[in-house]
C-alpha atoms as a PDB file:
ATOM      1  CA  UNK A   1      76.176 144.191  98.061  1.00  0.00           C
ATOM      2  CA  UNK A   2      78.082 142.290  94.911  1.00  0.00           C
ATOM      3  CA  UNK A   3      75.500 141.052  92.378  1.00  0.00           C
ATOM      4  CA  UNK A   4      76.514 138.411  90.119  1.00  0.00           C
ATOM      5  CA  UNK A   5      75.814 139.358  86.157  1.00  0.00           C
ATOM      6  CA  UNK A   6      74.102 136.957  85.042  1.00  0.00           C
ATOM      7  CA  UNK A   7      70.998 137.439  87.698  1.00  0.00           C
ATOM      8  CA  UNK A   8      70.276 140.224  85.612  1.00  0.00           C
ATOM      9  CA  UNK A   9      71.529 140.536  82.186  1.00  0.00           C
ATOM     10  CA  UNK A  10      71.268 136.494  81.558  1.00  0.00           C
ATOM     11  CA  UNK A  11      69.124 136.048  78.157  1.00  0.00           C
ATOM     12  CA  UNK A  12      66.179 134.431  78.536  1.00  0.00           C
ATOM     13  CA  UNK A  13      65.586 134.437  74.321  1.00  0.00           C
ATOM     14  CA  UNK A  14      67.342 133.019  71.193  1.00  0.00           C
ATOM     15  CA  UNK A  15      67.112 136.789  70.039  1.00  0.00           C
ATOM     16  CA  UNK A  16      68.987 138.067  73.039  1.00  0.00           C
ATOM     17  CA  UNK A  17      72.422 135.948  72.798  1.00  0.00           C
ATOM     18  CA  UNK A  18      74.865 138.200  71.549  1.00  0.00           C
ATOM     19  CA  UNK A  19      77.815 137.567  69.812  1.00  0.00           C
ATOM     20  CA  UNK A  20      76.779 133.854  68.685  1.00  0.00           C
ATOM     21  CA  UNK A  21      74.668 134.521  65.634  1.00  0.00           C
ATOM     22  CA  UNK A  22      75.673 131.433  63.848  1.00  0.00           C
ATOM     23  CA  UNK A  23      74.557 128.899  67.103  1.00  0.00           C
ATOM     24  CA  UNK A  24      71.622 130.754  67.110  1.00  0.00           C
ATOM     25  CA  UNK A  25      70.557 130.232  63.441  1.00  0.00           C
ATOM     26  CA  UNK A  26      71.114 126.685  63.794  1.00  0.00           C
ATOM     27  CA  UNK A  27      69.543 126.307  66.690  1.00  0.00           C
ATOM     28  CA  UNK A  28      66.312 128.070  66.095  1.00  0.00           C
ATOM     29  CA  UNK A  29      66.215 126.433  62.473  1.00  0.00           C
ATOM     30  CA  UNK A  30      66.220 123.059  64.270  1.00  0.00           C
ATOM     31  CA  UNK A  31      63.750 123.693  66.687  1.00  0.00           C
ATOM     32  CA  UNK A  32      61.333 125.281  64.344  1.00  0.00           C
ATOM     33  CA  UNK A  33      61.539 122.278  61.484  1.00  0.00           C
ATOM     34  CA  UNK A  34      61.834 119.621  64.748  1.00  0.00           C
ATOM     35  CA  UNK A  35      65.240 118.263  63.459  1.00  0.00           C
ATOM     36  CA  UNK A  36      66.752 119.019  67.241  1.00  0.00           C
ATOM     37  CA  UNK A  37      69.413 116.658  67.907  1.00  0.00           C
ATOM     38  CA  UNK A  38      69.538 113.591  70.556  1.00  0.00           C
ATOM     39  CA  UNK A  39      72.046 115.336  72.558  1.00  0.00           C
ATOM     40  CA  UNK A  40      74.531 119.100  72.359  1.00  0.00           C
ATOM     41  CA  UNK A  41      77.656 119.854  73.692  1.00  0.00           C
ATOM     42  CA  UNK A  42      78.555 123.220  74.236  1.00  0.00           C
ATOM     43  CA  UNK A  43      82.257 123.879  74.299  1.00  0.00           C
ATOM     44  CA  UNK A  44      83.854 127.475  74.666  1.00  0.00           C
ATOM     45  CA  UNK A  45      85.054 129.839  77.180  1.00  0.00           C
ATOM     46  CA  UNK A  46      84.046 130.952  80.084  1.00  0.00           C
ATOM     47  CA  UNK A  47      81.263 133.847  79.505  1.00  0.00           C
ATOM     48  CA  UNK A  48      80.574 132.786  75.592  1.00  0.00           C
ATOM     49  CA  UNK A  49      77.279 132.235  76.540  1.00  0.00           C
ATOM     50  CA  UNK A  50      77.253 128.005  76.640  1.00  0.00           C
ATOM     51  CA  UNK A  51      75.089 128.013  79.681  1.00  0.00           C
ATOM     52  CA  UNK A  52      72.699 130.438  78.484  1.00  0.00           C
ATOM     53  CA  UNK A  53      72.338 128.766  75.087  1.00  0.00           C
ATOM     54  CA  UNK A  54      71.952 125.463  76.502  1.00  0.00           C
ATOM     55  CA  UNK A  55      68.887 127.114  78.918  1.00  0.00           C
ATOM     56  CA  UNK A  56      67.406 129.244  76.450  1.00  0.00           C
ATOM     57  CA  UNK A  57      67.887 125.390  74.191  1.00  0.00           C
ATOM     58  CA  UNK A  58      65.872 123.357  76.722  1.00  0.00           C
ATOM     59  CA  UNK A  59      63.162 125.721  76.969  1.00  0.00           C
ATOM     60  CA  UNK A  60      62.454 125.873  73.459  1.00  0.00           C
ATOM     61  CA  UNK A  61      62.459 121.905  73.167  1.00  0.00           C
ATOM     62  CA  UNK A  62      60.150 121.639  76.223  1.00  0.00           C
ATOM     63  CA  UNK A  63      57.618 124.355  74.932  1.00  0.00           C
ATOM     64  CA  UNK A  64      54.163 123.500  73.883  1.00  0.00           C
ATOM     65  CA  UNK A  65      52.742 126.481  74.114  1.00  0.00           C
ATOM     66  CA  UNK A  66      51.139 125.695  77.355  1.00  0.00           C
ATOM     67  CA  UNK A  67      54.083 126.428  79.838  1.00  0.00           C
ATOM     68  CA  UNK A  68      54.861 129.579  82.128  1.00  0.00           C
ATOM     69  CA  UNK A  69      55.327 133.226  82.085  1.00  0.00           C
ATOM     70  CA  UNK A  70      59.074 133.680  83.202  1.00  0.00           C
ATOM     71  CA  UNK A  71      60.276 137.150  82.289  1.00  0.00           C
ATOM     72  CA  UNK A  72      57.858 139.672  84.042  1.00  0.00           C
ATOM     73  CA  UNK A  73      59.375 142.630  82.870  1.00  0.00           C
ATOM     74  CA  UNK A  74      56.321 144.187  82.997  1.00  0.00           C
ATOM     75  CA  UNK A  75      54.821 145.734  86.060  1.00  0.00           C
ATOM     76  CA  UNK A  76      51.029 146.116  85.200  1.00  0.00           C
ATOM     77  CA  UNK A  77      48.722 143.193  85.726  1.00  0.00           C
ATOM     78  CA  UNK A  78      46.768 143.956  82.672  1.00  0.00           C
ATOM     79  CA  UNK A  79      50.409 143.385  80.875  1.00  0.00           C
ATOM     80  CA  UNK A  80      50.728 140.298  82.637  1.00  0.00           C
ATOM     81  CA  UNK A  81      48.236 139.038  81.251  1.00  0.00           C
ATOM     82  CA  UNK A  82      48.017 140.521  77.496  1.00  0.00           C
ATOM     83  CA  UNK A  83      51.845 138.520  77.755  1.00  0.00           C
ATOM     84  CA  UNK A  84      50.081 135.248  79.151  1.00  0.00           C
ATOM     85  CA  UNK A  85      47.863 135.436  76.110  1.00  0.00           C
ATOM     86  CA  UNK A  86      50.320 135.836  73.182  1.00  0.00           C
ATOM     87  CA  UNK A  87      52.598 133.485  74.401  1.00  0.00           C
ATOM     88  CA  UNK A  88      49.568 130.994  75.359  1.00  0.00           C
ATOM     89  CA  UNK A  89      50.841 129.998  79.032  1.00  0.00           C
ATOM     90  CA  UNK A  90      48.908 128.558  81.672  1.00  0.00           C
ATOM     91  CA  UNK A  91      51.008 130.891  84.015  1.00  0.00           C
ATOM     92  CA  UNK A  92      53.314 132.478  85.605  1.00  0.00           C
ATOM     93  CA  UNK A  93      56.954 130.886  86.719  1.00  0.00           C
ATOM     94  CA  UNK A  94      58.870 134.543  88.378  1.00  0.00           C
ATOM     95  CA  UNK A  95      62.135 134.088  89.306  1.00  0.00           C
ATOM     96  CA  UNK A  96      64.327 135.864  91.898  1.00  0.00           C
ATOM     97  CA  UNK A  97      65.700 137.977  88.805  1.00  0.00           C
ATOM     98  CA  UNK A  98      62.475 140.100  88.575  1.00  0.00           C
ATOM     99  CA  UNK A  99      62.830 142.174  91.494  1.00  0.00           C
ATOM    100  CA  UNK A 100      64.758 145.151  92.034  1.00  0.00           C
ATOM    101  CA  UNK A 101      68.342 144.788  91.829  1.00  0.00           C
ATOM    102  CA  UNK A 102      69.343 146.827  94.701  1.00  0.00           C
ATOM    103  CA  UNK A 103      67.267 144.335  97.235  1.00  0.00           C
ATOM    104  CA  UNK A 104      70.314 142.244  98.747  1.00  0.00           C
ATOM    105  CA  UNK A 105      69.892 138.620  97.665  1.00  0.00           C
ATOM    106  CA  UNK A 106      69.275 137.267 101.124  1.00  0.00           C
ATOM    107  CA  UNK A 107      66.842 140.097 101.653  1.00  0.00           C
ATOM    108  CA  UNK A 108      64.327 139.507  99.076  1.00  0.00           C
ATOM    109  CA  UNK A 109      61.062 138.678  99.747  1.00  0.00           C
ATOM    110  CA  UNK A 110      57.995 136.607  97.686  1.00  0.00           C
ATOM    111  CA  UNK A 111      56.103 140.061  97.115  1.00  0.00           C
ATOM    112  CA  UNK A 112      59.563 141.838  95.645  1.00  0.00           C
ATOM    113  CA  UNK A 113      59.386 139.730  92.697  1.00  0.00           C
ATOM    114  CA  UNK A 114      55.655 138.034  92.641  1.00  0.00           C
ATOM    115  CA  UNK A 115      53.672 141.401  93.420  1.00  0.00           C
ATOM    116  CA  UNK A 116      50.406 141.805  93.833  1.00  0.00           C
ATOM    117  CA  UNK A 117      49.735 142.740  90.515  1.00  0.00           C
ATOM    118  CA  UNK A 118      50.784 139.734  89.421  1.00  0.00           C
ATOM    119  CA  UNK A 119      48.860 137.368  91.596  1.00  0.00           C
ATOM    120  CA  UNK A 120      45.901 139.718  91.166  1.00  0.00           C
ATOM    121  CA  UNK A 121      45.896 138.604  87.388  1.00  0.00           C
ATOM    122  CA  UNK A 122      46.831 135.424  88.606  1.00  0.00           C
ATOM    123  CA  UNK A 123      43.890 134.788  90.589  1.00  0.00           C
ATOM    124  CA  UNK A 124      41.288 136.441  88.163  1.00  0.00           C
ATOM    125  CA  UNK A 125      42.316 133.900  85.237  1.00  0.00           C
ATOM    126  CA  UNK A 126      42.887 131.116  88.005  1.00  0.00           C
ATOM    127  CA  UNK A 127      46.505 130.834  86.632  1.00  0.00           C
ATOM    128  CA  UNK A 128      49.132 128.396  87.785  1.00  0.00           C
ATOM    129  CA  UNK A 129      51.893 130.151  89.960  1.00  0.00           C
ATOM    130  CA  UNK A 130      55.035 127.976  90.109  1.00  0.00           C
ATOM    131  CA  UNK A 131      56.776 129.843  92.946  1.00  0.00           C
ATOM    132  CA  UNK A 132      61.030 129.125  93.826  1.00  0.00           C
ATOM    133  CA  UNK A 133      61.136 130.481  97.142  1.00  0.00           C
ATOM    134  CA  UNK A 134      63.864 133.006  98.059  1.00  0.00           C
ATOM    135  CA  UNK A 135      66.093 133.544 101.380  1.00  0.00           C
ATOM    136  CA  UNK A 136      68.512 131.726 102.980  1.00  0.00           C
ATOM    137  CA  UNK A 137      65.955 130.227 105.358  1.00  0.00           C
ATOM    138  CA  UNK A 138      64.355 128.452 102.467  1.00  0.00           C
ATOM    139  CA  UNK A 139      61.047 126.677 103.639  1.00  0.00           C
ATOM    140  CA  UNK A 140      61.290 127.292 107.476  1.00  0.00           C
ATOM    141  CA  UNK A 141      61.717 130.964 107.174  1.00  0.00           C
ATOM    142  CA  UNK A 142      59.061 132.952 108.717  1.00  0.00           C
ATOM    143  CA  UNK A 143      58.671 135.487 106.422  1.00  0.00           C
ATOM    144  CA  UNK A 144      58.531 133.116 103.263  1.00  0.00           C
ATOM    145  CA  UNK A 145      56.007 131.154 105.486  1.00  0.00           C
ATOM    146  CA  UNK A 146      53.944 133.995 106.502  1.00  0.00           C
ATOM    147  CA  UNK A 147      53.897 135.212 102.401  1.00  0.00           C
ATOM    148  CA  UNK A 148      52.634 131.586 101.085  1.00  0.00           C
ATOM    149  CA  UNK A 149      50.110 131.854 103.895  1.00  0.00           C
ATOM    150  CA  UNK A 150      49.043 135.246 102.615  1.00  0.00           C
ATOM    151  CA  UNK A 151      49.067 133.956  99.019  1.00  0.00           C
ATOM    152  CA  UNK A 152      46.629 131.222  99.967  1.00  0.00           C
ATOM    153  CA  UNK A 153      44.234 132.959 101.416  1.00  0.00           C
ATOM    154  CA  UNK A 154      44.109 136.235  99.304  1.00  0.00           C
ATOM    155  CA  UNK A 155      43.835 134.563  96.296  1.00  0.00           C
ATOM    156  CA  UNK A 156      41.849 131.016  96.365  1.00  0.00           C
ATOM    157  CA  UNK A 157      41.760 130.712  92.389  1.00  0.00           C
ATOM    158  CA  UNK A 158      45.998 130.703  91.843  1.00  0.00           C
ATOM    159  CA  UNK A 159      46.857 126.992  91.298  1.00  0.00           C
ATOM    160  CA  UNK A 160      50.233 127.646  93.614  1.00  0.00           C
ATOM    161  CA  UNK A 161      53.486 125.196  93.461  1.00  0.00           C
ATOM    162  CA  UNK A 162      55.917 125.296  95.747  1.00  0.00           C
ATOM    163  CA  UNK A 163      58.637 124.380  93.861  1.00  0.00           C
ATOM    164  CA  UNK A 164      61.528 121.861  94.914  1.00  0.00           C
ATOM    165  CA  UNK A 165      59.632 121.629  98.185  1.00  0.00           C
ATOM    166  CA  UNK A 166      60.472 125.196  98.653  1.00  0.00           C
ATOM    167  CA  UNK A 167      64.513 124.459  98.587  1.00  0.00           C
ATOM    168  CA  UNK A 168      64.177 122.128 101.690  1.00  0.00           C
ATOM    169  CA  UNK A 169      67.711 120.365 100.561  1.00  0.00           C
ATOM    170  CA  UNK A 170      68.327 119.180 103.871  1.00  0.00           C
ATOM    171  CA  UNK A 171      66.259 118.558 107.553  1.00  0.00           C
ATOM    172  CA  UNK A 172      67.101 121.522 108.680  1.00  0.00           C
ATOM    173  CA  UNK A 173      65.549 123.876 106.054  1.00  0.00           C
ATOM    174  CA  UNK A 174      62.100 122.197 107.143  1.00  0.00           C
ATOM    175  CA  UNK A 175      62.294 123.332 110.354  1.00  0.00           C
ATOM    176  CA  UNK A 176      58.548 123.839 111.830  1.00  0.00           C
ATOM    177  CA  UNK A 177      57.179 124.666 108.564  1.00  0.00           C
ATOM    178  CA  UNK A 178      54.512 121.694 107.373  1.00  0.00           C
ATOM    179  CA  UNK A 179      52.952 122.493 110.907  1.00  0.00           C
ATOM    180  CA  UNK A 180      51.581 125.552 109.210  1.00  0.00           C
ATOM    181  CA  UNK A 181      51.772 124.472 106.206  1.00  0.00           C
ATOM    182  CA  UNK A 182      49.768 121.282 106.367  1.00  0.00           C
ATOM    183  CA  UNK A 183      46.883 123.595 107.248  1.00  0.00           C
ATOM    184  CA  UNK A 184      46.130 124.562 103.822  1.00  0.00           C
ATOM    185  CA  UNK A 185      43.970 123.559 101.473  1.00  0.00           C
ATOM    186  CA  UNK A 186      45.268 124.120  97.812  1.00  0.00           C
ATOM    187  CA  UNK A 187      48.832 124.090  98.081  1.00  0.00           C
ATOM    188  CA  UNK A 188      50.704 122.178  95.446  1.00  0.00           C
ATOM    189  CA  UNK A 189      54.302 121.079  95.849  1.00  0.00           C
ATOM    190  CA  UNK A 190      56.716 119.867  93.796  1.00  0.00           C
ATOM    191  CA  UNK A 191      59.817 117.859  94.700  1.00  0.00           C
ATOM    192  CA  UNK A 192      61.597 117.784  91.074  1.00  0.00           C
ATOM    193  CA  UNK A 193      65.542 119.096  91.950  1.00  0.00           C
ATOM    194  CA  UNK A 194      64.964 117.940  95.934  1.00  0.00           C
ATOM    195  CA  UNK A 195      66.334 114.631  96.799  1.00  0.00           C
ATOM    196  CA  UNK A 196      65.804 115.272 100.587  1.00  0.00           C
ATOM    197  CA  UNK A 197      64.144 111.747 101.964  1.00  0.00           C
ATOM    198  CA  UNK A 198      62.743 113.771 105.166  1.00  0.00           C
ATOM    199  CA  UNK A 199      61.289 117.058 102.988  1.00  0.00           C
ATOM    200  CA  UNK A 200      59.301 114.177 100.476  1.00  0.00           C
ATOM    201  CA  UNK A 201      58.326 112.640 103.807  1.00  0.00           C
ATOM    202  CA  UNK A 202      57.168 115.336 105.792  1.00  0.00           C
ATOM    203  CA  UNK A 203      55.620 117.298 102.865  1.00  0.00           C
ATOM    204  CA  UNK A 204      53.325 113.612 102.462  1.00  0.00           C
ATOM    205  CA  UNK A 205      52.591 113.375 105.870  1.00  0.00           C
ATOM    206  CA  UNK A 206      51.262 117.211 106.147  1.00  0.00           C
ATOM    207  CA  UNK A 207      49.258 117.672 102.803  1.00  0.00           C
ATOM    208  CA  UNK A 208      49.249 113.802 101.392  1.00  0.00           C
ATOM    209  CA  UNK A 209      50.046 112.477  98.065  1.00  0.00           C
ATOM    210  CA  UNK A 210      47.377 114.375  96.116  1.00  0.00           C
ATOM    211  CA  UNK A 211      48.972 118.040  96.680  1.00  0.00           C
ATOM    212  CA  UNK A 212      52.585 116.694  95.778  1.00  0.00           C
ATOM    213  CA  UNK A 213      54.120 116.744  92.120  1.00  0.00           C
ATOM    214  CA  UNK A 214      57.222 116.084  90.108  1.00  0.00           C
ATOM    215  CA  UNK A 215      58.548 117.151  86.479  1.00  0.00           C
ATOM    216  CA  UNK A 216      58.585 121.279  87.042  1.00  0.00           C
ATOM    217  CA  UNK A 217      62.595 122.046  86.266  1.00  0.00           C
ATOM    218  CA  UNK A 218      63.107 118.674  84.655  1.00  0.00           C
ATOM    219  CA  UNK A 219      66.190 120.209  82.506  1.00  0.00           C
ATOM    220  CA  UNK A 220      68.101 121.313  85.941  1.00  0.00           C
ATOM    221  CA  UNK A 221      67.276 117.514  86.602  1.00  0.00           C
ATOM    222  CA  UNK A 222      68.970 115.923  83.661  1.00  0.00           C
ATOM    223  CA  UNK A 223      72.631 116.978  85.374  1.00  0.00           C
ATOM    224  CA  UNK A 224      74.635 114.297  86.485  1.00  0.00           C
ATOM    225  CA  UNK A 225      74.725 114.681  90.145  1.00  0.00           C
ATOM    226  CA  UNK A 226      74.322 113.772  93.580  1.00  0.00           C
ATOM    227  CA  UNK A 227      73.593 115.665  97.178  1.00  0.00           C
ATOM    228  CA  UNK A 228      75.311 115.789 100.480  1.00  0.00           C
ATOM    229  CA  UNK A 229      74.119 117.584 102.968  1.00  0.00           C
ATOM    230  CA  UNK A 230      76.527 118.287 106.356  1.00  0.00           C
ATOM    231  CA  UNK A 231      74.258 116.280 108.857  1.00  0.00           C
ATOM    232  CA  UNK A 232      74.845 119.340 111.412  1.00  0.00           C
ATOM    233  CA  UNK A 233      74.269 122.650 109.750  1.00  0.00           C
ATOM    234  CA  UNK A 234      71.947 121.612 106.515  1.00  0.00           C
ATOM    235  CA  UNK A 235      75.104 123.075 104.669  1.00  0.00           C
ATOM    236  CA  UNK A 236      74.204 120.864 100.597  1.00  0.00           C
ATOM    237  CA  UNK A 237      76.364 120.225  98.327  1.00  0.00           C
ATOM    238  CA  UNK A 238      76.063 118.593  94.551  1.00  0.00           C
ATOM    239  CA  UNK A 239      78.799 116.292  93.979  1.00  0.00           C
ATOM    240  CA  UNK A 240      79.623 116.459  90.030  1.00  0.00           C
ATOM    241  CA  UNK A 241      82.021 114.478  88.071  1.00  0.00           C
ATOM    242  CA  UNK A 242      85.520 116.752  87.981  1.00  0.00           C
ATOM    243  CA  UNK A 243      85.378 119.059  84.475  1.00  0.00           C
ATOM    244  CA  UNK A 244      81.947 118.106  82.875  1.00  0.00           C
ATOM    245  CA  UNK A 245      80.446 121.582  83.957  1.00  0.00           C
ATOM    246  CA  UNK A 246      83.541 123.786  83.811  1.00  0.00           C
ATOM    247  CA  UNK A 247      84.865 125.732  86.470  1.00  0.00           C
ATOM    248  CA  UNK A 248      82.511 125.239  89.730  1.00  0.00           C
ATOM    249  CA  UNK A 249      85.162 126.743  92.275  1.00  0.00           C
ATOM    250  CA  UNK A 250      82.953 129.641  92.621  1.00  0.00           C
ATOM    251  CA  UNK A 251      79.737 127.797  93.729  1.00  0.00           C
ATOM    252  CA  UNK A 252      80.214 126.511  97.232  1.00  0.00           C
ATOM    253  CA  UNK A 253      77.134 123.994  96.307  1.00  0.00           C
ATOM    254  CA  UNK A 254      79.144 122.312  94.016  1.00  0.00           C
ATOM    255  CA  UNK A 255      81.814 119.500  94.673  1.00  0.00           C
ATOM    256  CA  UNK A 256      83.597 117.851  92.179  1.00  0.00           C
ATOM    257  CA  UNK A 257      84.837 113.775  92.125  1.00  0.00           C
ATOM    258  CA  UNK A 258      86.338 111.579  90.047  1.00  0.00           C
ATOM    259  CA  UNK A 259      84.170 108.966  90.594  1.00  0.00           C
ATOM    260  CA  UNK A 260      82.949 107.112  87.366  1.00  0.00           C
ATOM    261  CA  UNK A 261      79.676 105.950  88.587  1.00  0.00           C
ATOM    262  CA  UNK A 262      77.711 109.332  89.244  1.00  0.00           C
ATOM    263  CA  UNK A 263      73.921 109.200  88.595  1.00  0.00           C
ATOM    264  CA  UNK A 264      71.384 111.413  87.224  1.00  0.00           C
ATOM    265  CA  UNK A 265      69.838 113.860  89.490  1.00  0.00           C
ATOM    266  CA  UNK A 266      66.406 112.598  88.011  1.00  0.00           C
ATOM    267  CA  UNK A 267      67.742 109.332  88.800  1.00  0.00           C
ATOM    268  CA  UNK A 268      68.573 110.155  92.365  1.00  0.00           C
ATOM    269  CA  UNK A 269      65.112 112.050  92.817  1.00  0.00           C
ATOM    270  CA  UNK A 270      63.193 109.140  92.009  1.00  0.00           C
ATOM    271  CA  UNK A 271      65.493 106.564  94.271  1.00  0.00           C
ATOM    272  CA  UNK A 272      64.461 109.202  97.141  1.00  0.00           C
ATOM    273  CA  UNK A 273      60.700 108.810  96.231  1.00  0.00           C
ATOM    274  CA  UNK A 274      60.995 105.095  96.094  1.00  0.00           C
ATOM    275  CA  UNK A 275      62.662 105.477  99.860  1.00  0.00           C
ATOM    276  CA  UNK A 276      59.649 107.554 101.214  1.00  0.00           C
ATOM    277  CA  UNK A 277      57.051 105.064  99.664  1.00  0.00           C
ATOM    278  CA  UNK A 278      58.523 102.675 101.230  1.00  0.00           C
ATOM    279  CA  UNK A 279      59.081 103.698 104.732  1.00  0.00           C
ATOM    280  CA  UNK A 280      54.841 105.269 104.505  1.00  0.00           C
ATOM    281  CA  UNK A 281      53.910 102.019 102.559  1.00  0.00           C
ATOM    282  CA  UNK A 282      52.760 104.489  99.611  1.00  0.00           C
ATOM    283  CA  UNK A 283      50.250 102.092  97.455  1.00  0.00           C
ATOM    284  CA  UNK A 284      50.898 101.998  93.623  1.00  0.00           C
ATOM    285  CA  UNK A 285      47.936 104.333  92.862  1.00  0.00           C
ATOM    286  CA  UNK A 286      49.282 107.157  95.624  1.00  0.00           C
ATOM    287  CA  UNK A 287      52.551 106.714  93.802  1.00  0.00           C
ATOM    288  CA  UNK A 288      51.067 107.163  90.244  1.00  0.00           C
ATOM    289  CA  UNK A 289      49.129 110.085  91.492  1.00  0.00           C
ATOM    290  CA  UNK A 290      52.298 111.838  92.608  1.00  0.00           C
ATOM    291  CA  UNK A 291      54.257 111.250  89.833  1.00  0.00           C
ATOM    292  CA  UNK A 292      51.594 111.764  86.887  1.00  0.00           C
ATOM    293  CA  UNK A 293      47.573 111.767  88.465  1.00  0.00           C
ATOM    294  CA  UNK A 294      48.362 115.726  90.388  1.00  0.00           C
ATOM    295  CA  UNK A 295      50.430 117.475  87.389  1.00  0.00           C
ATOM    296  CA  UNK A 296      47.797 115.816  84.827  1.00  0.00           C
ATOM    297  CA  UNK A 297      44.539 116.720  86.659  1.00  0.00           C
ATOM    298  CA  UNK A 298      46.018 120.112  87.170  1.00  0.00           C
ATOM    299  CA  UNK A 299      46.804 121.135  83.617  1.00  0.00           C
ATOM    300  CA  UNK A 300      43.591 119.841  82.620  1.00  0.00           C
ATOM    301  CA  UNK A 301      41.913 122.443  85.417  1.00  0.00           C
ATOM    302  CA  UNK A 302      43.491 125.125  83.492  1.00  0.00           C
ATOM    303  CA  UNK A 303      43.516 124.553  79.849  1.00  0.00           C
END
């Protein structure tokens, strides 16, 4: 099975971009003496590293010292968390790109790159775990179900976040899933990068407004976008003006349009929150709890 580069060998620091010394001087100069600009544009071609800068950019401007554990490199929970402490995170965010690169992507499983070790630590320091759920199944798949199940019960002091609503895009990735899901009791979700009106909607109606959150990948949001989703299979797709994020041919997600009046995807999350309040007759304060009140209260449980 073909794996794409950059799931593996993507940096994930200023020090590991190669080849762009000069970018990188300026960049970490501005960051450190908070002269970052209002806006950057990376030009260059293809492979030069624009997307990786630009990542590696908005993660340094969005650091306080109080974010998330990304790269777990390190196997040992005692690791985990001696890397937890220097860095000063309140967690752990793993990615897909931290378990073993022979596991076929549609194969991989919660435990391949969140392993016990891991949540072990996790739950000893009663660490925030914001989890991006694998599998082409997304939320409804049973084996993704039957691992958040296991995570909530094996470990009751992990603050967990299902991020994005676990990838529910469309209807059909919910399938059956808030009828287990609603039967726990510390979940957290969050619906930043989901603009699915029926995921928001369903994920209220099974846990309620104090268990859902926005603002987790707010620099994914920041892209001018907006979703389709084919109203038979599910099948999404982010329609992008034409040219402002290169060449997209290779990402069947991604649909480009000349239309001159394309959103933000933060934009278009918060019009689908606005929908869902609307059709549950959310009241201002259920509103304010999802969009500040959860995230604010939970930080404050862990600091």
């Amino acid at each position: 099975m073909y794996t794409a580069l950059y799931r593996t060998e993507r940096p994930e620091t200023f020090d590991e971009i190669l080849g762009q010394e000069h970018i990188v001087k300026i960049l970490k100069n501005q960051v450190a003496t908070g002269t970052v600009g209002h806006a950057y544009l990376f030009a260059g071609t293809r492979g030069t590293g624009k997307t990786s800068t630009a990542r590696i950019l908005a993660k340094a401007v969005n650091c306080t010292g109080e974010g998330y554990l990304t790269r777990l490199a390190v196997s040992e929970g005692e690791e985990v968390e001696r890397e937890v402490r220097k860095y000063g995170c309140l967690g752990l965010k793993p990615y897909l790109t931290n378990c073993p690169p022979y596991i076929p992507p549609n194969e991989i499983r919660i435990f391949d790159f969140l392993p016990p070790e891991h949540l072990e630590a996790a739950d000893r320091n009663g660490w925030i775990v914001m989890l991006h759920i694998p599998r082409s199944g997304r939320l409804r798949d049973p084996v993704n179900l039957a691992q958040l199940l296991e995570i909530e019960k094996r470990y009751p002091n992990i603050k967990l976040i299902v991020a994005h609503i676990g990838r529910a895009y469309s209807k059909q990735d919910i399938g059956d899933a808030f009828d287990l899901l609603g039967r726990t009791e510390r979940m957290l979700f969050d619906f930043t990068a989901n603009l699915c009106d029926d995921a928001i909607r369903a994920c209220i109606k099974a846990v309620g407004c104090g268990r859902l959150m926005f603002g987790s990948d707010m620099p994914i949001a920041i892209m001018r976008m907006y979703r389709i989703t084919d109203p038979v299979t599910g099948f999404y797709r982010n329609v992008v003006p034409r040219g402002l994020y290169g060449d997209v041919s290779g990402d069947p997600h991604m649909l480009e349009s000349d239309e001159t009046n394309i959103t933000l995807m933060i934009y278009e999350q918060l019009r689908a929150l606005k929908r869902v309040a609307a059709n549950l007759h959310l009241t201002d304060a259920q509103i304010e709890k999802i969009l500040y009140g959860n995230a604010k209260d939970l930080l404050e449980s862990v600091k």
